[in-house]
Protein backbone atom coordinates (compact mmCIF):
# COMPACT_ATOMS: atom_id res chain seq x y z
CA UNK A 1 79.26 -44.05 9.26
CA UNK A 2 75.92 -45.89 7.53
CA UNK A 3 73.20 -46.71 9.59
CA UNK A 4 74.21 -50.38 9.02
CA UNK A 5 77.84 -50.32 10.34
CA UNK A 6 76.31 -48.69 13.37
CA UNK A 7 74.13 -51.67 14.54
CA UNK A 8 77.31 -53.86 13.81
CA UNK A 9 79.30 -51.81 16.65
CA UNK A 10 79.13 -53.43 20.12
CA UNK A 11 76.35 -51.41 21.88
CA UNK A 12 77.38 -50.94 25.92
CA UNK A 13 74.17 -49.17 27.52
CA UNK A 14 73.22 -48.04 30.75
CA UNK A 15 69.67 -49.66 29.99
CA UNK A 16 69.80 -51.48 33.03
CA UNK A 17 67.93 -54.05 34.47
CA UNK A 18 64.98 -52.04 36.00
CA UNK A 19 64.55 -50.54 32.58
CA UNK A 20 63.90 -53.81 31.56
CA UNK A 21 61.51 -54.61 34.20
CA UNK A 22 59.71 -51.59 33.56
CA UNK A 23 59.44 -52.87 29.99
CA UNK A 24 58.05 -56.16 30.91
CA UNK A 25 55.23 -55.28 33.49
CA UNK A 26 54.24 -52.35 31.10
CA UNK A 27 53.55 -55.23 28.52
CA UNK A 28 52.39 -57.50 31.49
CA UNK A 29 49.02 -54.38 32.17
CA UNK A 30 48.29 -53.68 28.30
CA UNK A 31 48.14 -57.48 27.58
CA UNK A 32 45.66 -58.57 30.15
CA UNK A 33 43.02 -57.49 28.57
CA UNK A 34 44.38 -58.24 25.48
CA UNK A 35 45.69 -62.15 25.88
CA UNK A 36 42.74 -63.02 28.92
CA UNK A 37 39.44 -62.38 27.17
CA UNK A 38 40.02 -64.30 24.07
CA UNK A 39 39.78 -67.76 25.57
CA UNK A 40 36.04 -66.75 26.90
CA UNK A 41 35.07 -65.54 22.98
CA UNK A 42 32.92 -68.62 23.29
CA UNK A 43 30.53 -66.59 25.84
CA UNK A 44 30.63 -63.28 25.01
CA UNK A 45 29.49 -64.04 21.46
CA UNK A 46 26.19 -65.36 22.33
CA UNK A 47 25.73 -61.97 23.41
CA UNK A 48 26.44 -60.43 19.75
CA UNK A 49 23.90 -62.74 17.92
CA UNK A 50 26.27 -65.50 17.26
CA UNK A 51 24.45 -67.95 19.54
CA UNK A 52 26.70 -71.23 18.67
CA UNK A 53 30.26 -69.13 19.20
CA UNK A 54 30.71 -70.32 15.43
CA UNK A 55 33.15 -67.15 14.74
CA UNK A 56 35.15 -67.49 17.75
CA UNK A 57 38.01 -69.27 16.10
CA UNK A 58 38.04 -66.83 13.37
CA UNK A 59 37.33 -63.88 15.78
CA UNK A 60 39.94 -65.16 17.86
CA UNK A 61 42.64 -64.51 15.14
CA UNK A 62 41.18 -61.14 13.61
CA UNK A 63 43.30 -58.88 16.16
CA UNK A 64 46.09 -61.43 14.93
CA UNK A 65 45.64 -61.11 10.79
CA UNK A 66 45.91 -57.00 11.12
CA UNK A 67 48.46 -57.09 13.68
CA UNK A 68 50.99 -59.18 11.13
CA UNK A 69 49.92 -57.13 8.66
CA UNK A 70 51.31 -53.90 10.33
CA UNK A 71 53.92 -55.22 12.27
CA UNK A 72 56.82 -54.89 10.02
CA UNK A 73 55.83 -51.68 9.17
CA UNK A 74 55.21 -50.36 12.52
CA UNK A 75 59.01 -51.93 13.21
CA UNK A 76 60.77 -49.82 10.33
CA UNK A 77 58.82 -46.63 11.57
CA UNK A 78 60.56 -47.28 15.15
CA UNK A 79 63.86 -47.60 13.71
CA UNK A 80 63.27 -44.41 11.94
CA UNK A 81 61.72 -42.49 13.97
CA UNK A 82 61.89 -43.45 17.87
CA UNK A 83 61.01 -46.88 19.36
CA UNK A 84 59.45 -45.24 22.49
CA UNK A 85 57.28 -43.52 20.50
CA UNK A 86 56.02 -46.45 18.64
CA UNK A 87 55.36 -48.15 21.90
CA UNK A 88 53.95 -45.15 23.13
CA UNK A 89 51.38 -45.52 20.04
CA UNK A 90 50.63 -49.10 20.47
CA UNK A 91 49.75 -48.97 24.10
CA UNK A 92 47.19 -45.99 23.48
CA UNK A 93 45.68 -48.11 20.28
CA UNK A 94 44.89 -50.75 22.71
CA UNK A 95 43.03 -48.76 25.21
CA UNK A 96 41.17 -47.17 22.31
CA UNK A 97 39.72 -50.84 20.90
CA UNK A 98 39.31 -52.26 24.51
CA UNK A 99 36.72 -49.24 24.79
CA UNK A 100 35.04 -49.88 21.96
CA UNK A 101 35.10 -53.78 22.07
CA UNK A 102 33.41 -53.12 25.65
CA UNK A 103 31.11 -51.05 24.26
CA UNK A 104 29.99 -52.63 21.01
CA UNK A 105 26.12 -53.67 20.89
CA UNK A 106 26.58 -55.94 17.78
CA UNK A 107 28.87 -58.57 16.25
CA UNK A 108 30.16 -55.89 13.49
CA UNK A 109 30.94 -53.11 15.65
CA UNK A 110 32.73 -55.68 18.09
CA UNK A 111 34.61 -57.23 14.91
CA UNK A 112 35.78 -53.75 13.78
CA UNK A 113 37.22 -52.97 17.20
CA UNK A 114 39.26 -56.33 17.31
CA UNK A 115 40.40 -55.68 13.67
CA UNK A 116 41.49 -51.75 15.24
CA UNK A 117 42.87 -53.87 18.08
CA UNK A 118 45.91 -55.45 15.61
CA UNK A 119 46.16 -52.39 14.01
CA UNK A 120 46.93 -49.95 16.63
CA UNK A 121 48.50 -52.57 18.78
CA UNK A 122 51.34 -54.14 18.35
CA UNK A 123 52.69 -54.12 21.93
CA UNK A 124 55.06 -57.21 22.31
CA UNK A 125 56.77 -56.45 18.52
CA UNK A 126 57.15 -52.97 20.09
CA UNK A 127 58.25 -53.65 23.29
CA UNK A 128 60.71 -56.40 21.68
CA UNK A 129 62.19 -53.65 19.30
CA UNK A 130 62.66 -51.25 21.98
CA UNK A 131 64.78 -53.50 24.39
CA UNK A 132 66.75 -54.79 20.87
CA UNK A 133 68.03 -51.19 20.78
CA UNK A 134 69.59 -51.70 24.05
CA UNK A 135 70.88 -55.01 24.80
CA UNK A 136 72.10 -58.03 23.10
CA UNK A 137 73.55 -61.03 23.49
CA UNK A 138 72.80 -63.04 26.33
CA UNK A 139 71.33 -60.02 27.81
CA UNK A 140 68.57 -59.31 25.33
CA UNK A 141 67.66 -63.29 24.91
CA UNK A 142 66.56 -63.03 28.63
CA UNK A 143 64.97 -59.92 28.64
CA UNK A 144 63.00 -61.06 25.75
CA UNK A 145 62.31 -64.38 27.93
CA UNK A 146 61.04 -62.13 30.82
CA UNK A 147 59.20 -60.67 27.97
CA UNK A 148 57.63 -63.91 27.21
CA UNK A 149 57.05 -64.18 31.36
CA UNK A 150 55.15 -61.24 31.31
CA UNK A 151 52.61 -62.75 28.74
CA UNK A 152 52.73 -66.37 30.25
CA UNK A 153 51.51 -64.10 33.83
CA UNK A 154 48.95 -62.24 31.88
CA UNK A 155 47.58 -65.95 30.20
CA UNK A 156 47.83 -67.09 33.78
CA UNK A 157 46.03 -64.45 35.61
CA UNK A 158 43.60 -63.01 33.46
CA UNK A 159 41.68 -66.12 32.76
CA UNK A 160 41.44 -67.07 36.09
CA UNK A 161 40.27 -63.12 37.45
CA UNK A 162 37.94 -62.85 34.15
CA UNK A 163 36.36 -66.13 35.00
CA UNK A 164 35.87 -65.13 38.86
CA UNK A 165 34.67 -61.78 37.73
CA UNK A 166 32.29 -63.29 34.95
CA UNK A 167 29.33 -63.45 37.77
CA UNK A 168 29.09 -59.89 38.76
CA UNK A 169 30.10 -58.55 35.02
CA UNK A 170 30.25 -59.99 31.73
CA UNK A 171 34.17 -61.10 29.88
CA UNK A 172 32.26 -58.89 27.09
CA UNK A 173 32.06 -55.71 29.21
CA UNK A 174 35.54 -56.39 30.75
CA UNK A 175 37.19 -55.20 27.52
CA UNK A 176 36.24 -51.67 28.42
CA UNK A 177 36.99 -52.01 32.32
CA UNK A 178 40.65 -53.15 31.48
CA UNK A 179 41.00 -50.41 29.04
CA UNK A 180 42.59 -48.58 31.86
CA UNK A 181 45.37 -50.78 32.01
CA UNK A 182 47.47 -49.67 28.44
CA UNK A 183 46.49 -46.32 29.41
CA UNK A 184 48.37 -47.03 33.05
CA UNK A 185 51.08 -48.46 30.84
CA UNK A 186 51.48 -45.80 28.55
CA UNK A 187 52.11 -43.50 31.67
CA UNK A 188 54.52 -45.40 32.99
CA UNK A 189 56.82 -45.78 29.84
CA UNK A 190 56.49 -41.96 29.17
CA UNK A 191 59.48 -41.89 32.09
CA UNK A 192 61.26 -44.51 30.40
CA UNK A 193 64.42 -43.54 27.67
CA UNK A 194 64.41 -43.57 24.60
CA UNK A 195 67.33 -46.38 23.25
CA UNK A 196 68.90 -44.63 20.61
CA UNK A 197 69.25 -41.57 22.63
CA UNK A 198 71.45 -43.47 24.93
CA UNK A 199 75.20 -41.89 25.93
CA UNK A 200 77.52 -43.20 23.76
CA UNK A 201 79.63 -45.51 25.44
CA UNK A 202 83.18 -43.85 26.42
CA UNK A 203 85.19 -46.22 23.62
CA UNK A 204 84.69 -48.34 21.02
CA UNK A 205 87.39 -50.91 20.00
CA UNK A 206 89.10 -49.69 16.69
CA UNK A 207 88.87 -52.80 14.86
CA UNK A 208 86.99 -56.10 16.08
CA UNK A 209 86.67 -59.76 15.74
CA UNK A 210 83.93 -60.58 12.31
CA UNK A 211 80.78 -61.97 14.15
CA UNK A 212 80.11 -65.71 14.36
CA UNK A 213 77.27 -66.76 12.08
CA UNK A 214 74.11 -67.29 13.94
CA UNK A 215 73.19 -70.40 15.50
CA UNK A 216 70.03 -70.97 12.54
CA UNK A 217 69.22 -68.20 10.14
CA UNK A 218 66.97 -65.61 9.61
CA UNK A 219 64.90 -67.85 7.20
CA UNK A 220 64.80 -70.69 9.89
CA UNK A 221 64.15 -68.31 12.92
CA UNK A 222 61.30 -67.56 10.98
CA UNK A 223 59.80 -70.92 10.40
CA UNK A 224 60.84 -72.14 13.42
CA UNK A 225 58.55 -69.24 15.03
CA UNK A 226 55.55 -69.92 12.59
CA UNK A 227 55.66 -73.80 13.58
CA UNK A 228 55.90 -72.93 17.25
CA UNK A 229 53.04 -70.83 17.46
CA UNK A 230 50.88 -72.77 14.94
CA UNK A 231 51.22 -75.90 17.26
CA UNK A 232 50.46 -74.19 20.85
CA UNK A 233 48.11 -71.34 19.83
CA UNK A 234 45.45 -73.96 17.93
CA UNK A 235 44.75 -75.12 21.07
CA UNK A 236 43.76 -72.10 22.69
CA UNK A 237 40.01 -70.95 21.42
CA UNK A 238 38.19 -74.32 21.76
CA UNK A 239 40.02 -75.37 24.92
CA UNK A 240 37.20 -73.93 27.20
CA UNK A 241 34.91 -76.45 25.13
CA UNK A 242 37.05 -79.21 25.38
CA UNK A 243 37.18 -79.01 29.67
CA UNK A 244 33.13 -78.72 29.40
CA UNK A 245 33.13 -81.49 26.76
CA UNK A 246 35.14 -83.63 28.93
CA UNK A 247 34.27 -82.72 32.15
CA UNK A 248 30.68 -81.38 32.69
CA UNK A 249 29.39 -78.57 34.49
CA UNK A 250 32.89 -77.42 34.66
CA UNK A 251 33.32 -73.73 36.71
CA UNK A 252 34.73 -70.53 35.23
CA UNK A 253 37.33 -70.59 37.31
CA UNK A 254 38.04 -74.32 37.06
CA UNK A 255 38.59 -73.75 33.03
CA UNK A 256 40.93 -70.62 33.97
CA UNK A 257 43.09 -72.59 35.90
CA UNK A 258 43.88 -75.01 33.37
CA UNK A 259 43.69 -73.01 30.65
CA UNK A 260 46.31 -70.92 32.26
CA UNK A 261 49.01 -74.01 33.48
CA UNK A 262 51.62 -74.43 30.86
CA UNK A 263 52.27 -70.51 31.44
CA UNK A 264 52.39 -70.89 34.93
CA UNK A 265 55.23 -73.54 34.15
CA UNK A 266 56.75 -71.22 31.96
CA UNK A 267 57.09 -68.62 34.85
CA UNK A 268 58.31 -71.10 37.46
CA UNK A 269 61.01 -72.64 35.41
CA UNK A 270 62.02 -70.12 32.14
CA UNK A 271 64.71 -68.04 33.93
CA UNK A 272 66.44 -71.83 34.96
CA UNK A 273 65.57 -73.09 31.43
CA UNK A 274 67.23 -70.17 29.99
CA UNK A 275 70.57 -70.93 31.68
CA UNK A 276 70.36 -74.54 30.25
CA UNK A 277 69.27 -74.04 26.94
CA UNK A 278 71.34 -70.56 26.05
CA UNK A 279 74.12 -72.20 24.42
CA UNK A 280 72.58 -75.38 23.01
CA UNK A 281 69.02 -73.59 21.90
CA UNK A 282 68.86 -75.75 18.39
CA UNK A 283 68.45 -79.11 21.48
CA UNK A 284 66.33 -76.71 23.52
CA UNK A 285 63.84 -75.80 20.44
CA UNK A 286 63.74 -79.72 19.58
CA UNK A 287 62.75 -80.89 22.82
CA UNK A 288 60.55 -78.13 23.04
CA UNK A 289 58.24 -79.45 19.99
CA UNK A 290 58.52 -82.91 21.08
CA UNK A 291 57.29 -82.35 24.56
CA UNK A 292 54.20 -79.83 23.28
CA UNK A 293 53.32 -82.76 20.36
CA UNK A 294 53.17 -85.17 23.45
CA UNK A 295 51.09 -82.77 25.67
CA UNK A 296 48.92 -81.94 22.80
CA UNK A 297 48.46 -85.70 22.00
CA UNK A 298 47.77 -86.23 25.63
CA UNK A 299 44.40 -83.90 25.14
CA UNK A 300 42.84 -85.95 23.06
CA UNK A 301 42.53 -89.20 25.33
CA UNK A 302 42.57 -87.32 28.62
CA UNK A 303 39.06 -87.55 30.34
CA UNK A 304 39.79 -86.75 33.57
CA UNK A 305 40.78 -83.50 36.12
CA UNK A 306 43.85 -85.51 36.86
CA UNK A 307 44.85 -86.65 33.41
CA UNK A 308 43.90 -83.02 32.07
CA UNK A 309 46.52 -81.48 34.43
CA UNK A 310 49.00 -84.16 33.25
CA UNK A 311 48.78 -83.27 30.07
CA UNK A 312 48.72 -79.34 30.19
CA UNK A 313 51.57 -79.55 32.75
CA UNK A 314 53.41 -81.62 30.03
CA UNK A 315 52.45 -79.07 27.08
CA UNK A 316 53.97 -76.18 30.16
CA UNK A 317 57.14 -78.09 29.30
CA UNK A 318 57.10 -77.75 25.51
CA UNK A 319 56.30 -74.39 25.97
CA UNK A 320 59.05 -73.33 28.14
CA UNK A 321 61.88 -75.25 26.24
CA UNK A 322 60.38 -74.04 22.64
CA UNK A 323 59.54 -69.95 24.07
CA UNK A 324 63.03 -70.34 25.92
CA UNK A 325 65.42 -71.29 23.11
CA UNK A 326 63.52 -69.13 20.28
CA UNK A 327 64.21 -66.31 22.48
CA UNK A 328 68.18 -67.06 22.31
CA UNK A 329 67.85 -67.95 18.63
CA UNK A 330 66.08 -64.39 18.36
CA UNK A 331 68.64 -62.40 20.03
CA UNK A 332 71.90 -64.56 18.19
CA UNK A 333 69.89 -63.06 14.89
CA UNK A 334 69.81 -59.71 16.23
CA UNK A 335 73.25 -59.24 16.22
CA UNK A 336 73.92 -56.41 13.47
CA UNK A 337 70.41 -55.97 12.26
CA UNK A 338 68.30 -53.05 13.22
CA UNK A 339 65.87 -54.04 16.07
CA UNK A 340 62.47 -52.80 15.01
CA UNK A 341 62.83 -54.19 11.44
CA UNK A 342 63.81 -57.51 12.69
CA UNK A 343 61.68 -58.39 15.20
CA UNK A 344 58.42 -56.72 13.64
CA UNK A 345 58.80 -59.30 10.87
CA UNK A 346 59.42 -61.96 13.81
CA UNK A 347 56.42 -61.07 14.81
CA UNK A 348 54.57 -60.66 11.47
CA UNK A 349 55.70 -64.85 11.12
CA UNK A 350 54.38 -65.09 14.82
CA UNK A 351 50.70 -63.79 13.99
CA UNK A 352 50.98 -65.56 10.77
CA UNK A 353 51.04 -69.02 12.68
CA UNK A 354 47.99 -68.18 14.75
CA UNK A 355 46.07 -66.75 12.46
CA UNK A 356 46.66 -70.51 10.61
CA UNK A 357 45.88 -72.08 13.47
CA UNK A 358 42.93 -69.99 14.38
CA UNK A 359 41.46 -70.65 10.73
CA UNK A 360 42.47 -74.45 11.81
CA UNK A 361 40.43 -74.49 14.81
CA UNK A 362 37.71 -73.49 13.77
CA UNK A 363 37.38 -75.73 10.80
CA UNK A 364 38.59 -78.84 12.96
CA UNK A 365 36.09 -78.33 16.01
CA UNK A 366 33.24 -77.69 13.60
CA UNK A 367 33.65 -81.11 11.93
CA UNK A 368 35.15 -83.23 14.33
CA UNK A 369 34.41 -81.68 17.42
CA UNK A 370 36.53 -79.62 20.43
CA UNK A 371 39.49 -82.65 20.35
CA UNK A 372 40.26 -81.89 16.63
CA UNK A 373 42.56 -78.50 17.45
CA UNK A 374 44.85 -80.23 19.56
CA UNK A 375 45.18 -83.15 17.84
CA UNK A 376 46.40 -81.01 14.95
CA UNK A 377 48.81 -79.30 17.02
CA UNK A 378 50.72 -82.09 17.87
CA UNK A 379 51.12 -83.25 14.63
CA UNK A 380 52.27 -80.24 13.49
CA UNK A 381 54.50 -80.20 16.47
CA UNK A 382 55.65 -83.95 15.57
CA UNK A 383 56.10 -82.75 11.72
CA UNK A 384 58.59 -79.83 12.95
CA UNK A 385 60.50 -82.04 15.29
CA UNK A 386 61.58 -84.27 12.54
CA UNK A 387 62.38 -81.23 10.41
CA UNK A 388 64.51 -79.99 13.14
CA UNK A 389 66.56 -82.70 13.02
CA UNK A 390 67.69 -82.13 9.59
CA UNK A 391 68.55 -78.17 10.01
CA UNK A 392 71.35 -76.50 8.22
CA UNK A 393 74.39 -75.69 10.47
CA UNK A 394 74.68 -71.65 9.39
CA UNK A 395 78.58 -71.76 11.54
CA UNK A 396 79.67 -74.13 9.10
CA UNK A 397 78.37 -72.24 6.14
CA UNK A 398 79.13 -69.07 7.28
CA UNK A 399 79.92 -67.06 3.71
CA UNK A 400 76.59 -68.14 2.43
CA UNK A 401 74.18 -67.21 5.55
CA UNK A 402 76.11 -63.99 6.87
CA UNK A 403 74.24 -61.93 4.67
């Protein structure tokens, strides 16, 4: 039998649900360091030499650009040789650039551990790859939304303890003080399976029904991702600058908190969500981008703590709806495609969009000031909205798109 019949056969697993919650809190300890220190890139640079934070949009995206570059790679290598292993490999890259990012004395050295950061990490592509090789279906669209859980807790928590912590050490010397936490991770998947080494499950239908076409294609899951994290991740490295803009002599922990609120709405409300939106994701994705252009837009004029939390709260929606449904539209494509492939070049279309909008956000906020990123987001999210409207129906075409 080829290797691509295989992934067409239905795949019954014993990869059961603490496997899966094993998965996510792995990724929820490797990505704290990882997904929290980021937003404070506007502080640690002064540190480096850059005494305006002028490279922290660009800096903000460098773990990003190397990460898409080797994430479809990294993905084939799983399906070849072992997706545990891969993971494995990507948690112990991490803790290797966290080390030296903590340690680095200048902007250079710090740059060349973020660049070794996106190459030898990879964790959420791997982690993605490795539950695709035991579930689908509706189970592998919510394990990959607990997936997405486990980085909405990370963007929710780690702010929030980095800025508390910021007063007795620096967010630049936290990088090698969290490096403990993909090494913790990378001990705790060690006792986890490996997929494909599964037992085989007892019998396998001799013939079966031919396989719906997806709800969008491959193509359109692709662009659909790009758009989605284009439009929320722009607003992410100047957002620190916009509270202190807006609202002055702001705390650390103060900026945490609402940086971290749409995720904290994504973890309140994505399991629910998930339930709604799992058979009607092309209405889920929709609303999704019209709720984050609205919360986006909503930034811009908002010039008070109460208005600020009305807005981010509203962007928490478009969040949810657009991670929720792309996660179903992800797992309806992985039906008969190898895992690792797939959803490495999910992901390589995933960094691709914030590496755009990280190039986007710095060029906005230095001409037209901390506002500019977010007002770019939500016309990008208004532009994809009205493209949505006008996707192709795959289910009606199904000879053409099957392949």
């Amino acid at each position: 039998m080829s290797a691509e019949a295989a992934w067409r056969l239905p795949r019954p697993s014993p990869f059961g649900r603490g496997h899966v919650h094993a998965v996510a809190a792995c990724y929820f300890v490797a990505s704290f360091a990882a997904l929290g220190l980021p937003p404070y890139l506007t502080e640690i640079l002064p540190e480096l030499g850059d005494r305006s934070a002028r490279w922290a949009g660009v800096l903000y995206v460098v773990p990003t650009v190397f990460g898409a570059l080797g994430a479809p790679l990294w993905g084939r290598i799983a399906d070849r040789y072992g997706r545990k292993r891969l993971l494995l490999r990507a948690q112990l890259g991490l803790a290797v650039a966290f080390l030296l990012a903590g340690w680095a004395d200048s902007l250079a050295t710090f740059t060349v551990a973020l660049i070794l950061q996106g190459i030898l990490g990879g964790t959420f592509a791997a982690s993605n790859g490795y539950l695709g090789a035991a579930l689908e279906g509706p189970a592998l669209s919510k394990a990959l939304t607990l997936m997405q859980g486990s980085a909405r807790a990370a963007l929710v928590v780690a702010p929030i303890v980095v800025g508390a912590l910021s007063g007795w050490l620096s967010p630049h010397r936290q990088y090698a003080l969290l490096a403990v936490l993909p090494l913790t991770a990378a001990l705790l998947l060690a006792a986890l399976p490996e997929p494909s080494e599964e037992p085989a499950p007892e019998s396998i239908p001799e013939t079966t029904a031919p396989s719906a076409a997806p709800v969008v294609s491959l193509r359109t899951l692709y662009a659909l991702e790009f758009a989605f994290v284009f439009s929320t991740v722009i607003s992410f490295p100047y957002l620190i600058s916009l509270v202190e803009d807006r609202l002055p002599c702001t705390s650390a922990t103060l900026s945490g908190v609402l940086f971290a609120l749409p995720h904290l709405v994504y973890l309140v409300s994505a399991l629910a969500v998930h339930s709604v939106v799992r058979d009607r994701p092309r209405t889920g994705i929709v609303l999704g981008f019209a709720f984050i252009a609205l919360g986006l837009a909503g930034h811009g004029v908002a010039d008070s703590l109460t208005a600020l939390i009305a807005v981010r709260l509203v962007l928490g929606v478009g969040l949810t709806l657009g991670l929720v449904s792309l996660s179903v539209l992800a797992a309806d494509c992985a039906k008969g495609r190898a895992p690792g492939g797939m959803f490495g070049a999910l992901e390589f279309f995933s960094k691709a969009g914030a590496v755009a909008a990280g190039l986007a956000a710095a060029a906005g906020s230095a001409r037209f000031g901390p506002a500019a990123p977010v007002l770019t987001g939500s016309g990008a999210a208004a532009l994809t909205v009205l493209a949505s409207l006008f996707l192709p129906n795959p289910r009606s075409h199904h000879a053409r798109w099957s392949r």
